[in-house]
Protein backbone atom coordinates (compact mmCIF):
# COMPACT_ATOMS: atom_id res chain seq x y z
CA UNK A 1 75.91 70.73 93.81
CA UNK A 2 72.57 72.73 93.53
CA UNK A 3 71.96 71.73 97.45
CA UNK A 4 75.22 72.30 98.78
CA UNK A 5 75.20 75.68 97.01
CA UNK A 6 71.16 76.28 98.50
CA UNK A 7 72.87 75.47 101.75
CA UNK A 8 75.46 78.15 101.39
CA UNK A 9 73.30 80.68 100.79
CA UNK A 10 70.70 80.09 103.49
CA UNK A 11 74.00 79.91 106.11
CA UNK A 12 75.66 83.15 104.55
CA UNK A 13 72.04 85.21 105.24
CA UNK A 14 71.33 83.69 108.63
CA UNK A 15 74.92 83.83 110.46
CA UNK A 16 74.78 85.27 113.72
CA UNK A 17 78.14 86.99 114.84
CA UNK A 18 76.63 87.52 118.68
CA UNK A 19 79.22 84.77 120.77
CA UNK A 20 81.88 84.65 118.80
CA UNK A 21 85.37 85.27 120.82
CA UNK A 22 88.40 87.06 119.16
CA UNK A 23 91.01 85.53 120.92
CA UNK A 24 94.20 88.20 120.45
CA UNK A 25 97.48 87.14 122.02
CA UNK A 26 101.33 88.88 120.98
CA UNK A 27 104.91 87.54 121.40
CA UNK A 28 106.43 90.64 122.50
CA UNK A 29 106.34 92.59 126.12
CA UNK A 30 105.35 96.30 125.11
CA UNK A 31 101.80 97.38 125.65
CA UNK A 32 99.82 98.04 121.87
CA UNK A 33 98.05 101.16 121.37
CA UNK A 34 94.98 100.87 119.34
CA UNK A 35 96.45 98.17 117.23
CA UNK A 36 94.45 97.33 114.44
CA UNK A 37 93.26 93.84 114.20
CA UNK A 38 91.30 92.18 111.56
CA UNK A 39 89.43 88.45 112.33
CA UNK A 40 86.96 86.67 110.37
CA UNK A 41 83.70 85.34 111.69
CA UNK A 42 82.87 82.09 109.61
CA UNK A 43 79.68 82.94 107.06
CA UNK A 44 78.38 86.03 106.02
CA UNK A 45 77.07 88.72 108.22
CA UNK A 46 75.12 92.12 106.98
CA UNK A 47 75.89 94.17 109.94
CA UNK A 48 78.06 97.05 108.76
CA UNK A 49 79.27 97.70 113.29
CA UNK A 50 79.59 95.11 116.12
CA UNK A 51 80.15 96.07 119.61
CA UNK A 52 82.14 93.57 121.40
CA UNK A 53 83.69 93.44 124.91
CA UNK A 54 87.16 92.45 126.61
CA UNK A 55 86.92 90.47 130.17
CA UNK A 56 87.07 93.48 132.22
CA UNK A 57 83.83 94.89 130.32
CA UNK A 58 85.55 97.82 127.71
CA UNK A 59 83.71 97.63 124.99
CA UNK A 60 85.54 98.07 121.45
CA UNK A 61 83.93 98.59 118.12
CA UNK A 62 84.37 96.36 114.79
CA UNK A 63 83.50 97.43 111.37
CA UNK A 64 83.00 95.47 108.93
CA UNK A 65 85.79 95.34 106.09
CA UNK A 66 83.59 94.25 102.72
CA UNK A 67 87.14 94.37 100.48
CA UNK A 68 88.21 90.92 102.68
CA UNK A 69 85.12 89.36 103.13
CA UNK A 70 83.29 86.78 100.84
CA UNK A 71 80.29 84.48 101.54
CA UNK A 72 82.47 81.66 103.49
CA UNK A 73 83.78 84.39 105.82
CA UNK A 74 82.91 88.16 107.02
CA UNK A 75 86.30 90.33 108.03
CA UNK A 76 85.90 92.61 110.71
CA UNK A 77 88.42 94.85 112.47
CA UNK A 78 88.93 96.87 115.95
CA UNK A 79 91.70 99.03 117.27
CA UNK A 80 92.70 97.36 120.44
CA UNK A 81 94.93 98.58 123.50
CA UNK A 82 96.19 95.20 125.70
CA UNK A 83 99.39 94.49 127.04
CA UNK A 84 100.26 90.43 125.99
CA UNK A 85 96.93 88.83 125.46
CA UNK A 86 92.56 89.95 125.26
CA UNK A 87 90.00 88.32 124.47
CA UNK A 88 86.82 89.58 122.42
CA UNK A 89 83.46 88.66 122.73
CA UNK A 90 81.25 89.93 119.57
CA UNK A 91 77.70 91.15 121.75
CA UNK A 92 75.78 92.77 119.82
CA UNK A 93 75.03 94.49 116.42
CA UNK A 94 76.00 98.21 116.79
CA UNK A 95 73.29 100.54 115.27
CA UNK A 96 74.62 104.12 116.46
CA UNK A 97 77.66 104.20 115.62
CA UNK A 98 79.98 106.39 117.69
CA UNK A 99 82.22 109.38 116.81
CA UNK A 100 85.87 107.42 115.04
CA UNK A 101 87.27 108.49 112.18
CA UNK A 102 85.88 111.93 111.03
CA UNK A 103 86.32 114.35 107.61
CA UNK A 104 87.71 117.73 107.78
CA UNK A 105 87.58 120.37 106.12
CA UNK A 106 90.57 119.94 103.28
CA UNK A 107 93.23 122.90 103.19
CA UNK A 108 94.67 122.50 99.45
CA UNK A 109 92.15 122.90 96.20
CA UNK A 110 93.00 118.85 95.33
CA UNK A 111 91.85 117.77 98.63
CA UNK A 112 90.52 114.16 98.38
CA UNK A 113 89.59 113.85 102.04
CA UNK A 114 91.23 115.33 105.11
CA UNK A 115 90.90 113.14 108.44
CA UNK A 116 91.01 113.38 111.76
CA UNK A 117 92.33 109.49 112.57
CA UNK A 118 92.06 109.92 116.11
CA UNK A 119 96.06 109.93 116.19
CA UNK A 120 96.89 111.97 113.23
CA UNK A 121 95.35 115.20 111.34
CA UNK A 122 96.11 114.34 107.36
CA UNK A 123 95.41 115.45 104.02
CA UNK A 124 95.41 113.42 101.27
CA UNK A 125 95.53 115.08 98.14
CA UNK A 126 95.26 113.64 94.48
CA UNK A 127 97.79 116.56 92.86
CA UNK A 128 97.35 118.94 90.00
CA UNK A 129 100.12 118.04 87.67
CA UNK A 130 101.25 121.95 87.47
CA UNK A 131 105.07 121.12 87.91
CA UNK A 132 105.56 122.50 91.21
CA UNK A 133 105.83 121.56 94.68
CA UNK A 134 102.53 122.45 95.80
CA UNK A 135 101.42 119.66 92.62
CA UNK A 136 102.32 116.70 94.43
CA UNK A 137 99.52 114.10 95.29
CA UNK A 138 99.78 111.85 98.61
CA UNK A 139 100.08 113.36 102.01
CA UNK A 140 100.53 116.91 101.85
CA UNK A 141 99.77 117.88 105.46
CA UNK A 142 100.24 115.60 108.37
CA UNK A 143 99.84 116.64 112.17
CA UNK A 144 99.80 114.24 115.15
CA UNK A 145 97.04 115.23 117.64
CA UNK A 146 98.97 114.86 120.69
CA UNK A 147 102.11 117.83 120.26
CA UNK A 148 100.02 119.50 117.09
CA UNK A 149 103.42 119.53 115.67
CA UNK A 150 102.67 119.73 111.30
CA UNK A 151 105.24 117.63 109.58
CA UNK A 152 104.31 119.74 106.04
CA UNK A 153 102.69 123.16 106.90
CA UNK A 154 103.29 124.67 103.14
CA UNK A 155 101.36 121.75 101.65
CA UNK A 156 104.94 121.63 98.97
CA UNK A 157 106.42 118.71 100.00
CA UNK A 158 104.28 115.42 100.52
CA UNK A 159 104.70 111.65 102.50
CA UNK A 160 104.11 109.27 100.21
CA UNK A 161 105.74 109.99 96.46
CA UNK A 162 107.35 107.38 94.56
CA UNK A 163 110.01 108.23 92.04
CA UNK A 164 112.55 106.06 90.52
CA UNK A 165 113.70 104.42 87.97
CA UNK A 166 110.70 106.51 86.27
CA UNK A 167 111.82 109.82 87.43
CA UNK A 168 114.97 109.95 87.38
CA UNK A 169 117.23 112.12 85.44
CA UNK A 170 118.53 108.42 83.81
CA UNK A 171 115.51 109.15 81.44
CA UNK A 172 114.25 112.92 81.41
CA UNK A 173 111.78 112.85 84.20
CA UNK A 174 111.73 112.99 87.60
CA UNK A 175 108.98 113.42 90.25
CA UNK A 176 105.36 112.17 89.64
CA UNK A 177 103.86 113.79 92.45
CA UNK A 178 104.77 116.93 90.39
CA UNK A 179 103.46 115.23 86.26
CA UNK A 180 100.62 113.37 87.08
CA UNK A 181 97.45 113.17 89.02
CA UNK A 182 95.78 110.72 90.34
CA UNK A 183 92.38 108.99 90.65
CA UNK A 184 91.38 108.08 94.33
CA UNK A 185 89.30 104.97 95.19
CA UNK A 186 87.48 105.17 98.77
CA UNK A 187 88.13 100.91 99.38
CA UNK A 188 86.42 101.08 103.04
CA UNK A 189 85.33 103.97 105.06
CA UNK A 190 83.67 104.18 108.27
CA UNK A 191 85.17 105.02 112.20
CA UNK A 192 87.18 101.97 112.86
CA UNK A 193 88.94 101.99 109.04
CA UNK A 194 89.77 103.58 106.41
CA UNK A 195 91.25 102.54 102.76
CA UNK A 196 92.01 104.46 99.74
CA UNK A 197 93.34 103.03 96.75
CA UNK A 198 95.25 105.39 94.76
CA UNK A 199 95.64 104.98 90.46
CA UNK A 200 97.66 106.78 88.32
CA UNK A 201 99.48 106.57 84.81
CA UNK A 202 103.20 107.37 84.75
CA UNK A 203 104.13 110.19 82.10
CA UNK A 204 106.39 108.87 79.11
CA UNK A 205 109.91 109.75 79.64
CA UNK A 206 113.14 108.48 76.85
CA UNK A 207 113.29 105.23 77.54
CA UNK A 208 110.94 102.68 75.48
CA UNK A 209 110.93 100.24 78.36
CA UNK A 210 109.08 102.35 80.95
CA UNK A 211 106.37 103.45 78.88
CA UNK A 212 103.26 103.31 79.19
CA UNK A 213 103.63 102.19 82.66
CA UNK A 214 100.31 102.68 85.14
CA UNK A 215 100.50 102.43 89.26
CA UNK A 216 98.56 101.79 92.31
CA UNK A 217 98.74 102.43 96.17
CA UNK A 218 96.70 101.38 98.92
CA UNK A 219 96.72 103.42 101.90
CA UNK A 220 94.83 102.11 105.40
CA UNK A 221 94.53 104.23 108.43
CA UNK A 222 92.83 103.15 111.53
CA UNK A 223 91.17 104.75 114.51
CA UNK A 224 93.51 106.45 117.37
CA UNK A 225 96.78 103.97 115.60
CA UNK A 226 99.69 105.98 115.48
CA UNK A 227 100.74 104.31 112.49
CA UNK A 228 99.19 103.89 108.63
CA UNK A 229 99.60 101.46 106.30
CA UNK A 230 100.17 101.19 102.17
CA UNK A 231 101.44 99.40 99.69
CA UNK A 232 102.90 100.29 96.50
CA UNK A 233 102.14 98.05 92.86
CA UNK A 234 103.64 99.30 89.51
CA UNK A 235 103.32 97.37 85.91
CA UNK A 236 106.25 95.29 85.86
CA UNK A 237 109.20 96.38 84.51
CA UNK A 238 112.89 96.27 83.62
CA UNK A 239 115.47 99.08 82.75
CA UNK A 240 119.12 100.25 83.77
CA UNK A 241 120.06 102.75 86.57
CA UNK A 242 123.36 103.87 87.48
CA UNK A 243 124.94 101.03 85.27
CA UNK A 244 122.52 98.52 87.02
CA UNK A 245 119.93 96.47 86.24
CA UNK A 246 116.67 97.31 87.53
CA UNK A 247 113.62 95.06 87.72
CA UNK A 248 110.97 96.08 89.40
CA UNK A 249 112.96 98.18 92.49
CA UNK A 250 111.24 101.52 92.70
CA UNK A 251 112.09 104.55 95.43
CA UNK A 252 109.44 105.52 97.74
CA UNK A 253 110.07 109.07 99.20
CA UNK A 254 108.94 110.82 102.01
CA UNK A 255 109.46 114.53 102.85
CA UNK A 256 109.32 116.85 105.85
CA UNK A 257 110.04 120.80 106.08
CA UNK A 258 111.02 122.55 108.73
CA UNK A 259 111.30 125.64 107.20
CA UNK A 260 115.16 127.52 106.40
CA UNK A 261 117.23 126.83 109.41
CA UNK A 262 114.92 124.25 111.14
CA UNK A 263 114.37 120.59 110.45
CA UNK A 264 112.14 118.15 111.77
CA UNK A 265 114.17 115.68 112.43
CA UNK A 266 118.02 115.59 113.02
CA UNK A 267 119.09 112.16 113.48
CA UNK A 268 119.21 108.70 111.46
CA UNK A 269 119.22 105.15 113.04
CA UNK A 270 118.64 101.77 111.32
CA UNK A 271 117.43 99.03 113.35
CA UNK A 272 121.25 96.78 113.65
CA UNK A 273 123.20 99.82 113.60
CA UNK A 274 123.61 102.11 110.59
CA UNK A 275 126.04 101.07 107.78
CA UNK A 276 126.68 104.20 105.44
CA UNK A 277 128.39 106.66 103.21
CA UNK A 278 128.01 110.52 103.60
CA UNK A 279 128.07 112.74 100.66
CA UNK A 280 126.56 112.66 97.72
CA UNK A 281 128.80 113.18 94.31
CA UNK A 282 126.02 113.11 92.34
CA UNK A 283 123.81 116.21 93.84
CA UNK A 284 127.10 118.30 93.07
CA UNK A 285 127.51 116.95 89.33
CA UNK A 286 123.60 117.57 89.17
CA UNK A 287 123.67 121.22 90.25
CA UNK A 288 126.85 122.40 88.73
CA UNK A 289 125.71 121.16 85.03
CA UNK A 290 122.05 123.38 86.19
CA UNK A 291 124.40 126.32 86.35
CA UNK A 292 126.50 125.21 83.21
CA UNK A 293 123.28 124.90 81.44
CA UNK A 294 122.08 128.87 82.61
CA UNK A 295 125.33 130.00 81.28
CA UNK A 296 125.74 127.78 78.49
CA UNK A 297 122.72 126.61 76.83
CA UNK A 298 121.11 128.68 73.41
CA UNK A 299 117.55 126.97 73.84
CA UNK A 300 114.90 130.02 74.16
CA UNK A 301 111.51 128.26 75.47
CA UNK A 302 109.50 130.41 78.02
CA UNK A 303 110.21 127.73 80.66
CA UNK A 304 114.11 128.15 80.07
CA UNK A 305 113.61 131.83 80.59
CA UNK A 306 111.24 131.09 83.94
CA UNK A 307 113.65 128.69 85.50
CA UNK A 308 116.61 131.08 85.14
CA UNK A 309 114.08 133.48 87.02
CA UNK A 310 113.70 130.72 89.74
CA UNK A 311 117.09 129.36 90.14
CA UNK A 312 118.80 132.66 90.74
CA UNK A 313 119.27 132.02 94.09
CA UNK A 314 120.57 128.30 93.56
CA UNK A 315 121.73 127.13 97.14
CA UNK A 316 117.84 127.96 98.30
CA UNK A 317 115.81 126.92 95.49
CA UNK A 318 113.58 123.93 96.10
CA UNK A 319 115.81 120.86 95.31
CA UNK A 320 113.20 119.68 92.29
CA UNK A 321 113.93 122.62 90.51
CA UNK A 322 117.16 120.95 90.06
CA UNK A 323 116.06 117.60 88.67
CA UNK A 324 112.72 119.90 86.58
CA UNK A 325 115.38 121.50 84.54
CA UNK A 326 116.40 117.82 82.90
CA UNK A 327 112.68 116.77 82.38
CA UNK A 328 111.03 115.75 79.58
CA UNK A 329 107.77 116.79 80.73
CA UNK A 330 108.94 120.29 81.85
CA UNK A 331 110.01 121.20 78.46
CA UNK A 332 112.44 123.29 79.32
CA UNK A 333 115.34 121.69 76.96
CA UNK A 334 115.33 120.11 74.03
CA UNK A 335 115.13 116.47 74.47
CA UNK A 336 118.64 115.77 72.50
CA UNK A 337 120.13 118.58 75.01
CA UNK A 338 118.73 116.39 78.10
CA UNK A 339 120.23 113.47 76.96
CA UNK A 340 123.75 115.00 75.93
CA UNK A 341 123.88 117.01 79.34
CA UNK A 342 122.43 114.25 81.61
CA UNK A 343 124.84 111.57 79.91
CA UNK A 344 127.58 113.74 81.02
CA UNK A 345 126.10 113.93 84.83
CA UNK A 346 125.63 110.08 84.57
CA UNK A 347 129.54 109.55 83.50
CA UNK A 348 130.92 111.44 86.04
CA UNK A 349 128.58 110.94 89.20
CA UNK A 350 129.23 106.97 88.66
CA UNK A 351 132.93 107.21 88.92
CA UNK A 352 132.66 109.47 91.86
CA UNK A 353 130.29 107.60 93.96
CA UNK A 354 132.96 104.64 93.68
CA UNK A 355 135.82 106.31 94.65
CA UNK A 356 137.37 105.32 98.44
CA UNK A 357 137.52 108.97 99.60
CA UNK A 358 134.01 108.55 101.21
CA UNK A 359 134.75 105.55 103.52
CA UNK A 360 131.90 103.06 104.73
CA UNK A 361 130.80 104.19 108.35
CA UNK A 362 129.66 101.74 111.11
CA UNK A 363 127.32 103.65 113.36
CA UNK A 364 126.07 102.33 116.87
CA UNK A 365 124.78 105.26 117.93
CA UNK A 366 122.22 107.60 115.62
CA UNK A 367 123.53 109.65 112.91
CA UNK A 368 123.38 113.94 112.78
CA UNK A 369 123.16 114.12 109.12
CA UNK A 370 122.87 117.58 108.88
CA UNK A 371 126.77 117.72 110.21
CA UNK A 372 127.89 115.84 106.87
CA UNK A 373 128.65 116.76 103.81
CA UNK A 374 125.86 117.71 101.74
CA UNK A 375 124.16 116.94 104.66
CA UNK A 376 123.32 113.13 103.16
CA UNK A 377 124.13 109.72 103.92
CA UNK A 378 123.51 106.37 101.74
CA UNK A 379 122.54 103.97 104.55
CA UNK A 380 122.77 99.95 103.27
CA UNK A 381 119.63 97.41 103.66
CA UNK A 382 117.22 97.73 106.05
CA UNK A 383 114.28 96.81 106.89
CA UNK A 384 113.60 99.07 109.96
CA UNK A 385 114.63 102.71 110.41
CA UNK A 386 114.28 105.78 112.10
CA UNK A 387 114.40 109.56 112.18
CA UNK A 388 114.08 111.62 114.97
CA UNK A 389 114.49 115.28 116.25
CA UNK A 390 116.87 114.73 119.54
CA UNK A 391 115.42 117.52 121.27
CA UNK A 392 111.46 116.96 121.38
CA UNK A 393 111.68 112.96 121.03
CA UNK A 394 109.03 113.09 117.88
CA UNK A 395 110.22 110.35 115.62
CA UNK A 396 108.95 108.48 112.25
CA UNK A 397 109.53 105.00 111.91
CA UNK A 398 109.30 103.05 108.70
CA UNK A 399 109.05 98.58 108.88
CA UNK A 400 109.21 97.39 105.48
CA UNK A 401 107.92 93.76 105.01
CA UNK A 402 111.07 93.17 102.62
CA UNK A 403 114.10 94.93 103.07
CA UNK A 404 115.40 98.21 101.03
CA UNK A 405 118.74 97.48 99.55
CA UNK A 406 120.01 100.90 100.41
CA UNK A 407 118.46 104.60 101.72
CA UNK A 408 119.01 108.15 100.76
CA UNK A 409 118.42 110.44 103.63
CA UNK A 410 118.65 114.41 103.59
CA UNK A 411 118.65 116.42 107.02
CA UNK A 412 119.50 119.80 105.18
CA UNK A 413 119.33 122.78 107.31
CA UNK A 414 119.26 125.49 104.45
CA UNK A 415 116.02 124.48 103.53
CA UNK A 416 114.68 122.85 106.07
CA UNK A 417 114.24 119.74 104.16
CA UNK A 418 114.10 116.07 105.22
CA UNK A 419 113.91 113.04 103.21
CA UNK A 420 113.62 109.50 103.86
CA UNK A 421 113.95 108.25 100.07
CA UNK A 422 114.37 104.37 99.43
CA UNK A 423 117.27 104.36 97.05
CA UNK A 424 120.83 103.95 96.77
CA UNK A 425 123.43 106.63 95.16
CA UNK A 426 122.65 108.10 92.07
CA UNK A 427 118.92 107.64 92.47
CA UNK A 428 119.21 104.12 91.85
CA UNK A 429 115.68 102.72 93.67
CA UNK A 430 116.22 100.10 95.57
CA UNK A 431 112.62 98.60 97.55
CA UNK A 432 111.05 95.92 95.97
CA UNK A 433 107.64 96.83 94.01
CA UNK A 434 104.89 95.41 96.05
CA UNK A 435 106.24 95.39 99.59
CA UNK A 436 103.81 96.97 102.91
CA UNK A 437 105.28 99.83 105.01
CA UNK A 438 104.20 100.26 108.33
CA UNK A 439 104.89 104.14 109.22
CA UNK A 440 104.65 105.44 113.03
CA UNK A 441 104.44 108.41 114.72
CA UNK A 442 104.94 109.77 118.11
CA UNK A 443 107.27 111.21 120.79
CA UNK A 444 109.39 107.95 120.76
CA UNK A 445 112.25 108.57 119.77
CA UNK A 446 114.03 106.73 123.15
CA UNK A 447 112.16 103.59 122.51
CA UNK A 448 111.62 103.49 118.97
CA UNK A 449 112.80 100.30 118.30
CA UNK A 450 110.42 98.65 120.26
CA UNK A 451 107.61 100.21 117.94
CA UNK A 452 109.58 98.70 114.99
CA UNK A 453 109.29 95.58 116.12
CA UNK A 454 105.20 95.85 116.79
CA UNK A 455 105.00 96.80 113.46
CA UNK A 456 107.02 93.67 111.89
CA UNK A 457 105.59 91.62 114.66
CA UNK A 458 101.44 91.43 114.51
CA UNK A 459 99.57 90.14 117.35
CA UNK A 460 98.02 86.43 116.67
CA UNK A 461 94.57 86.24 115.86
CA UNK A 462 91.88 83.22 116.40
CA UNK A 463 88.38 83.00 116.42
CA UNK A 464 86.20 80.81 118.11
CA UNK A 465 82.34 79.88 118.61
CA UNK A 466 81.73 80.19 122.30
């Protein structure tokens, strides 16, 4: 044992990666663009950059990736362009590296690092816990470098929050990009890669079972890929929602702003045609007990009075507001008032959202949510979707490696808000804790499918000793 292990050690310090061939070969017809790809080169090698080469003599860089190495094997990965097949040959150890991934400046006072991907100009931020918009932590700014079009100019919204069955109104709270902060872990950073790991502690709502409850999410981006990576992991957990049980099904949310009158995208498509129901009963029930509860309610906090002051206007106050009033954290009710005035909401938005006047649609072509009423739909399981803006072709596309049970998307013109939540009516979260998301980019909106697919569909990956 002591000479097998001597021998280990003597091969992990003197492996040589120079000859080694990445042998990179996909099933499907489209050309990749800068598609990351990871290999391992048996044994362990120091060098932090290799330079390798395709046949016709481009040379492509690899950095090292220390989270998925060990001493048996050293993980490496390059963003490559090819069309069906390319082959790498490692060449050399790179000592200068050139210009990849670079820091910005940061825009927003909880900056944790701004980057300039190659593809995308982003911001991700690690929140304030203040309560508002402008609190959130993920993504609060994101810009693709080839139109310079900014998904989130007012840094209020973010890509990236997850939400239910924490935040929901089923137990006083709603929103964690707005209640808590979190710590950011720099996983890998240099021009090919970059990983963050994100940690945070849910706030306590009402309900016993959720708790005490603490998260996690890994976010990758890669040089000049018009796509990013991440991965959501909560403590396990079990609870009801909307008269279901839920075990370990949270909603990821994404959000875009357009500004009033504008929106930044105005269609929805899922991959095999979309299967949904427009409307949401619930949103009504929600906002008309916020005005019963300005009208009705004797509480006298400060934050009672400064909501009233906020929610005068109620048709173009940000939508939290909404969901804020009924939150434990916020404080601005009683707890016993949340629960009597939220059990009402609850009673009446789950008879609604099973009555038959809001038929199940069977869409072919994409949907124009914004022409619905309150400009939502409830699309069924998915694993790949789409939204769009018809006009300019810029699209977002989401691959999840298991399917969402259901969607809640929002094209609302008023605001300019758009949301691609993963959760069924009532808030009830529906994608399974644990699963990647692959999120593009780009003006491709006419051949976005195609891009879904090369995200569910990595390239196959061998190495050999030439």
């Amino acid at each position: 044992m002591n000479v097998a292990n001597t021998t280990t050690q003597v091969a992990a310090q003197t492996t040589d990666p120079c000859g080694f061939e990445v042998d990179i070969t996909d099933a499907l017809p489209d050309a990749r663009d800068h598609e990351p790809v990871t290999f391992q080169i048996p044994g362990h090698v120091e060098a932090a950059l290799l330079w390798a080469e395709t046949e016709t003599g481009a040379r492509v860089l690899c950095q090292r990736v220390a989270s998925r190495s060990s001493d048996g094997h050293t993980a490496y990965v390059a963003t490559v362009s090819f069309t069906g097949a390319v082959t790498l040959r490692i060449t050399e150890v790179c000592d200068d590296a050139p210009q990849g991934i670079t820091a910005l400046d940061g825009q927003e006072q909880d900056c944790f690092v701004r980057l300039d991907t190659g593809a995308f100009d982003l911001e991700m931020c690690s929140g304030t816990a203040q309560g508002t918009g402008a609190s959130k932590w993920g993504l609060r700014h994101f810009r693709a470098k080839a139109d310079g079009f900014e998904l989130l100019p007012s840094g209020n919204n973010a890509i990236g929050g997850f939400y239910g069955p924490f935040f929901t109104p089923e137990n006083g709270l709603i929103n964690p990009p707005e209640h808590t902060t979190v710590e950011i872990e720099t996983v890998e950073s240099g021009p090919v890669m970059h990983h963050y790991r994100m940690h945070g502690t849910i706030p306590d709502g009402l309900l016993d079972e959720l708790k005490g409850k603490t998260f996690t999410i890994d976010w990758v981006f890669t040089h000049n890929t018009p796509y990013f990576q991440r991965r959501y992991q909560v403590d396990p957990f079990r609870t009801v929602i909307n008269g279901r049980s839920v075990d370990n099904k949270i909603t990821v949310g994404d959000e875009f702003e357009g500004g009033q009158g504008a929106l930044v995208f105005d269609r929805f498509a899922a991959y095999q045609g979309t299967t949904y129901r427009a409307g949401d009963p619930y949103a009504g029930e929600l906002i008309d007990m916020v005005r019963d509860t300005l009208a009705t309610s004797t509480t006298q906090s400060e934050k009672f009075v400064e909501f009233r002051h906020e929610l005068e206007d109620i048709e173009a106050a940000h939508w939290d507001l909404y969901w804020r009033m009924f939150c434990a954290w916020e404080e601005v009710l009683p707890d016993d008032e949340i629960r009597e005035r939220l059990a009402r909401v609850r009673a009446s938005s789950h008879v609604l959202a099973d009555f038959t006047d809001r038929p199940w649609q069977i869409a072919q072509e994409p949907v124009d949510v914004s022409a619905l009423p309150h400009e939502t739909i409830f699309p069924g399981a998915a694993d790949k979707t789409v939204e769009f803006h018809e006009e300019t072709g810029r699209a977002m596309v989401w691959w999840t490696s298991k399917p969402s049970g259901a969607f809640q998307i929002v094209q609302r013109k008023q605001s300019g808000w758009v949301n691609w939540g993963s959760n069924g009516e009532n808030e009830c979260p529906e994608l399974p804790v644990g699963v990647d998301i692959k999120t593009a980019y780009g003006l491709f909106a006419d051949r976005w499918t195609g891009v879904a697919d090369q995200l569910e569909t990595a390239p196959a990956v061998t190495v050999r000793a030439s």
